[in-house]
C-alpha atoms as a PDB file:
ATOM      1  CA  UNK A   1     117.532  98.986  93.552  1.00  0.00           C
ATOM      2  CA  UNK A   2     117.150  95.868  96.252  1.00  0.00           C
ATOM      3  CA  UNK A   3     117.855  98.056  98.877  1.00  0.00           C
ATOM      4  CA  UNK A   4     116.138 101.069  98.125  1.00  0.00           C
ATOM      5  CA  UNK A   5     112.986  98.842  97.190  1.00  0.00           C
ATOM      6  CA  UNK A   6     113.505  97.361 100.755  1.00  0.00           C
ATOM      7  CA  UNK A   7     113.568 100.847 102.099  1.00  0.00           C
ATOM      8  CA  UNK A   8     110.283 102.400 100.341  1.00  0.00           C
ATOM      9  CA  UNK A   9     108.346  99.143 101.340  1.00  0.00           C
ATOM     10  CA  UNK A  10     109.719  99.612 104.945  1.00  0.00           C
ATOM     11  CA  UNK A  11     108.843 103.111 105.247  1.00  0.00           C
ATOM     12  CA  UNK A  12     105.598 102.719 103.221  1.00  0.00           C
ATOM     13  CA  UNK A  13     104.341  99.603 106.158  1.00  0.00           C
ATOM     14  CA  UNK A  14     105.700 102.153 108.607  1.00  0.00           C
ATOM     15  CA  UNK A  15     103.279 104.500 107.654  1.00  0.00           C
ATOM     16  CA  UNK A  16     100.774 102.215 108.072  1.00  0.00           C
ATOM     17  CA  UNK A  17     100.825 102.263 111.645  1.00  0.00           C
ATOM     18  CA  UNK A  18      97.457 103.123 113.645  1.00  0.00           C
ATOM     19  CA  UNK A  19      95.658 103.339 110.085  1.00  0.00           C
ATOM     20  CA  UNK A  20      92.654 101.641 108.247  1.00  0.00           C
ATOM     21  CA  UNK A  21      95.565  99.568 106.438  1.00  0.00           C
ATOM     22  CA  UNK A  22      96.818  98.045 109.473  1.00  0.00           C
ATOM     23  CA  UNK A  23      93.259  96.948 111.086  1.00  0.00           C
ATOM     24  CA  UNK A  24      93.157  94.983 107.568  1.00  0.00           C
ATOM     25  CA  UNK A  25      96.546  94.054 107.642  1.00  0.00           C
ATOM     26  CA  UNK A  26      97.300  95.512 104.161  1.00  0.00           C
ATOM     27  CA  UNK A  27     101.426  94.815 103.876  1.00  0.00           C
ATOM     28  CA  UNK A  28     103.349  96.441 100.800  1.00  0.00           C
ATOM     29  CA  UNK A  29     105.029  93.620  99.042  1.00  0.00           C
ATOM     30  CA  UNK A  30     106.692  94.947  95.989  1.00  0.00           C
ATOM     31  CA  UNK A  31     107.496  98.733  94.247  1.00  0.00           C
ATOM     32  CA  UNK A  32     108.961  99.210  90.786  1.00  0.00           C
ATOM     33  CA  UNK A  33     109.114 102.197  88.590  1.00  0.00           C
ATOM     34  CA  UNK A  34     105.718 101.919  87.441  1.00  0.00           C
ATOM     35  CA  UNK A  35     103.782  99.834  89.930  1.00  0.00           C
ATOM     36  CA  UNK A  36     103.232  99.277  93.755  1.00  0.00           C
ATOM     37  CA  UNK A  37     101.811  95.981  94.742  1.00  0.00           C
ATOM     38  CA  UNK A  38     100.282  94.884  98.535  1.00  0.00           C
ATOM     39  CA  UNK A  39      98.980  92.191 100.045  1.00  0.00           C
ATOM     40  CA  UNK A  40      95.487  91.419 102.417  1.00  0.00           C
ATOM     41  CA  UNK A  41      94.587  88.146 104.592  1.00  0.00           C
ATOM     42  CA  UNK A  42      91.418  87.061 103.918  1.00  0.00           C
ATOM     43  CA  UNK A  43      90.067  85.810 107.030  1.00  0.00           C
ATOM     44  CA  UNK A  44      86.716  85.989 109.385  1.00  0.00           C
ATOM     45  CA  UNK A  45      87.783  89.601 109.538  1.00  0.00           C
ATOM     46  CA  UNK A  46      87.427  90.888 106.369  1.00  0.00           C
ATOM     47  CA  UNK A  47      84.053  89.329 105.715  1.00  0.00           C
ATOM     48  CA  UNK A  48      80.813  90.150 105.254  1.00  0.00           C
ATOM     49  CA  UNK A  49      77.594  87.881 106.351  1.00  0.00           C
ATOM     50  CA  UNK A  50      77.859  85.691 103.880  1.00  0.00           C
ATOM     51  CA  UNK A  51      81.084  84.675 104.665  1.00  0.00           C
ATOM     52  CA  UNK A  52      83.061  86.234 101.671  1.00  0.00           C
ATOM     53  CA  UNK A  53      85.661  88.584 101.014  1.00  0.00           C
ATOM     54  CA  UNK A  54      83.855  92.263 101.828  1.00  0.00           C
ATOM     55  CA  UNK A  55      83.615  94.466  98.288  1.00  0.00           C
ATOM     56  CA  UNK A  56      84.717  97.323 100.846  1.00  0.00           C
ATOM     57  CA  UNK A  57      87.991  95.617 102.089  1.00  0.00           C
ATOM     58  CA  UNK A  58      88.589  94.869  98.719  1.00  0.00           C
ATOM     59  CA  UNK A  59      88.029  98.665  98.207  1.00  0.00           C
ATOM     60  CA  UNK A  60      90.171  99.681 101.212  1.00  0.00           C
ATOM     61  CA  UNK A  61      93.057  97.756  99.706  1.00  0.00           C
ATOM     62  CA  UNK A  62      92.697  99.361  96.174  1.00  0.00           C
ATOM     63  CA  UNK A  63      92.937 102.636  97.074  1.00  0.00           C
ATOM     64  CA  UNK A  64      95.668 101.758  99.756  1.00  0.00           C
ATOM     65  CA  UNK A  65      97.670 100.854  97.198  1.00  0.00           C
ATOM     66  CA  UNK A  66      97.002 103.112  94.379  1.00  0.00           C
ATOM     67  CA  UNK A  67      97.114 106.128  97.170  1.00  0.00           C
ATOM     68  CA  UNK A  68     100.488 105.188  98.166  1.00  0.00           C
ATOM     69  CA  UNK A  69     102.000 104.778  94.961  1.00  0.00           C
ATOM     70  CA  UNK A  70     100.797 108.421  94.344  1.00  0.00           C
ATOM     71  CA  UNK A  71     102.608 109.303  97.250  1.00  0.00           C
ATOM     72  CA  UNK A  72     105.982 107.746  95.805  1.00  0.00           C
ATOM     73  CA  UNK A  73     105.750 109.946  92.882  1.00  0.00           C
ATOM     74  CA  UNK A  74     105.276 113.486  94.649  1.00  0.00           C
ATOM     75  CA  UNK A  75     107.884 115.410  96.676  1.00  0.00           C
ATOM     76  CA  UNK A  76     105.628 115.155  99.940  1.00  0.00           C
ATOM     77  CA  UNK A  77     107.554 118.213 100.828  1.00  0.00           C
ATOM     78  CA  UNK A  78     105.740 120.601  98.953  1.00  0.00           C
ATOM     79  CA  UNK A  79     102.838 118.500  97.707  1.00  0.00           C
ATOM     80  CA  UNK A  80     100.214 115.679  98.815  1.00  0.00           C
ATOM     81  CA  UNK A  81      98.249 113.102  96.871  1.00  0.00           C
ATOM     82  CA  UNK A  82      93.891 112.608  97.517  1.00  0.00           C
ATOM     83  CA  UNK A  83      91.489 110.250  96.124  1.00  0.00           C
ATOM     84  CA  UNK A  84      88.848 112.284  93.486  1.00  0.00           C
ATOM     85  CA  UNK A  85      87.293 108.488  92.455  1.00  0.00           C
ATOM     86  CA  UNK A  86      87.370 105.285  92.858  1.00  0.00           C
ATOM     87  CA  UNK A  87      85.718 102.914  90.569  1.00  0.00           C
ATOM     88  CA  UNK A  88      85.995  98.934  91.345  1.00  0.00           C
ATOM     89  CA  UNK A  89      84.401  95.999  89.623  1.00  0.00           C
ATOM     90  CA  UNK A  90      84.094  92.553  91.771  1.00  0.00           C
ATOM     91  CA  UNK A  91      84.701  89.625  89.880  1.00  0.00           C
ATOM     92  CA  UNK A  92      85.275  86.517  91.794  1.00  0.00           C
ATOM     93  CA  UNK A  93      84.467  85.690  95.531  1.00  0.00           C
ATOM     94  CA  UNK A  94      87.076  84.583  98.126  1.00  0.00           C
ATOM     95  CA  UNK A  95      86.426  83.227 101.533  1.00  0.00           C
ATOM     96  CA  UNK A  96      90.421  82.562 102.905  1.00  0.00           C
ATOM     97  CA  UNK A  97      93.657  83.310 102.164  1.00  0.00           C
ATOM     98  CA  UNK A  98      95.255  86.388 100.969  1.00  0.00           C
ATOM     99  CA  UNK A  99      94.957  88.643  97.951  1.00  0.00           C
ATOM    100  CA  UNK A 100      97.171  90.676  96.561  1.00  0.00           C
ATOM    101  CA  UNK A 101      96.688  94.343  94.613  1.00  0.00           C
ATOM    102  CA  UNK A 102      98.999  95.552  92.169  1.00  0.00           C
ATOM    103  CA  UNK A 103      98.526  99.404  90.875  1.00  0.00           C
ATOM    104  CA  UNK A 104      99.989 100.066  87.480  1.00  0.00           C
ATOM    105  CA  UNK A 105     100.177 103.395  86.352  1.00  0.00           C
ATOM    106  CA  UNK A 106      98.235 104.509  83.357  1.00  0.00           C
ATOM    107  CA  UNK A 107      99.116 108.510  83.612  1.00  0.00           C
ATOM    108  CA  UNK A 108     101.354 110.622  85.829  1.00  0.00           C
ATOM    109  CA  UNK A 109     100.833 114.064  85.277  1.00  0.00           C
ATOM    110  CA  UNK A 110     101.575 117.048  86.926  1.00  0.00           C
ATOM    111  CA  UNK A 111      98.461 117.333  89.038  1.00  0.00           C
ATOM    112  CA  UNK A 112      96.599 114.288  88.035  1.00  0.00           C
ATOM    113  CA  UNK A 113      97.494 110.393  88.189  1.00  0.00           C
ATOM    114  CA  UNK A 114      95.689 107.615  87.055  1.00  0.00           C
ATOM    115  CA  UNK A 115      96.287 104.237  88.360  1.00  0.00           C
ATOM    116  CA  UNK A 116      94.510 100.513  87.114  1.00  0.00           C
ATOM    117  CA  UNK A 117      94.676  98.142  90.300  1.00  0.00           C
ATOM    118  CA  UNK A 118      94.234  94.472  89.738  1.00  0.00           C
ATOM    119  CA  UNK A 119      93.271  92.239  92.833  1.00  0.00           C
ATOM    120  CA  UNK A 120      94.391  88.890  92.518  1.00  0.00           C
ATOM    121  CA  UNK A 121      93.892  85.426  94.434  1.00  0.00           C
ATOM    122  CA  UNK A 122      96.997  83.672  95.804  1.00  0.00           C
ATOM    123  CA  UNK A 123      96.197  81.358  92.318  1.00  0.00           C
ATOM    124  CA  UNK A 124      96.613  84.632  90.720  1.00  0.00           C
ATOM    125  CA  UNK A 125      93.004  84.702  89.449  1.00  0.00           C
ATOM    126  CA  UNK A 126      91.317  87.823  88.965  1.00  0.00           C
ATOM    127  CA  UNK A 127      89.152  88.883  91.945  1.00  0.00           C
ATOM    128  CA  UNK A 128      88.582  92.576  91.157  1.00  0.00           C
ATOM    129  CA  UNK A 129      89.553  95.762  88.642  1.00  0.00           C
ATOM    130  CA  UNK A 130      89.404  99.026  89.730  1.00  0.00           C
ATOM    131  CA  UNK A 131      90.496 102.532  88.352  1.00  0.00           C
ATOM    132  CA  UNK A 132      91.376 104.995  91.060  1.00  0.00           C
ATOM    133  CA  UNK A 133      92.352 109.019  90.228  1.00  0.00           C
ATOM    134  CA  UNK A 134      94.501 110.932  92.381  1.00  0.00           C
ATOM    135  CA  UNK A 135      94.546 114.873  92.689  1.00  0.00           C
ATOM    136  CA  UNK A 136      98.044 115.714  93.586  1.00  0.00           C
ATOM    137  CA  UNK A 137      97.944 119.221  95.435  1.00  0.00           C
ATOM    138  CA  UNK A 138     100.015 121.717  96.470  1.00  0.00           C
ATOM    139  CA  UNK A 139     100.942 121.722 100.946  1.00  0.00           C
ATOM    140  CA  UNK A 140     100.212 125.512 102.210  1.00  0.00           C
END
């Protein structure tokens, strides 16, 4: 699966091109059955006055993720993936270096999935938890 991991993180940063997750610099780092993970620099950028990691970067990157793992499980063919909620508890402040967000599928149904998203330090402390449900609907 090394290779087609390497290709669905390719295509996925690809995507990513002229978006929201590019002026954040949201990369995807990893993709299993199950999960999609991706990473965020926490800089100057992504602060807020105080000087800490902004709640809505932190956000931006949970739904980025959980969003695009969505996407991986729908034939985009016939079908697209949108946001209905997005619910996100902040746990721990950050002022510099990166954090990375791992969504882990809780339920995959037909028209509805369900992903928990856990935002992690680069000491792989726990920074945020968020719940995010997808609608997946049919392309006319």
């Amino acid at each position: 699966m090394t290779h087609d991991k390497q290709q669905i993180l390719d295509s996925l940063n690809a995507s990513s091109r002229n978006t929201l997750m590019a002026e954040l610099d949201i990369v995807y780092s990893d993709v299993g059955e199950d999960f999609l993970e991706a990473t965020m620099p926490v800089s100057p950028r992504v602060h807020q006055p105080m000087g800490l990691l902004h709640g809505g970067a932190t956000a931006a990157l949970a739904e980025s993720v959980g969003s695009a793992a969505s996407a991986l499980r729908v034939d985009l063919k016939t079908h697209g993936v949108v946001g209905m909620e997005l619910s996100i508890n902040h746990l721990k402040s950050v002022t510099t270096g990166q954090v990375t967000a791992r969504a882990k599928l809780i339920h995959g149904g037909r028209r509805t999935h369900l992903w928990d998203i856990r935002v992690t330090d680069q000491e792989n402390r726990l920074i945020a938890v968020s719940r995010l449900s997808m609608m997946v609907i049919d392309k006319t």
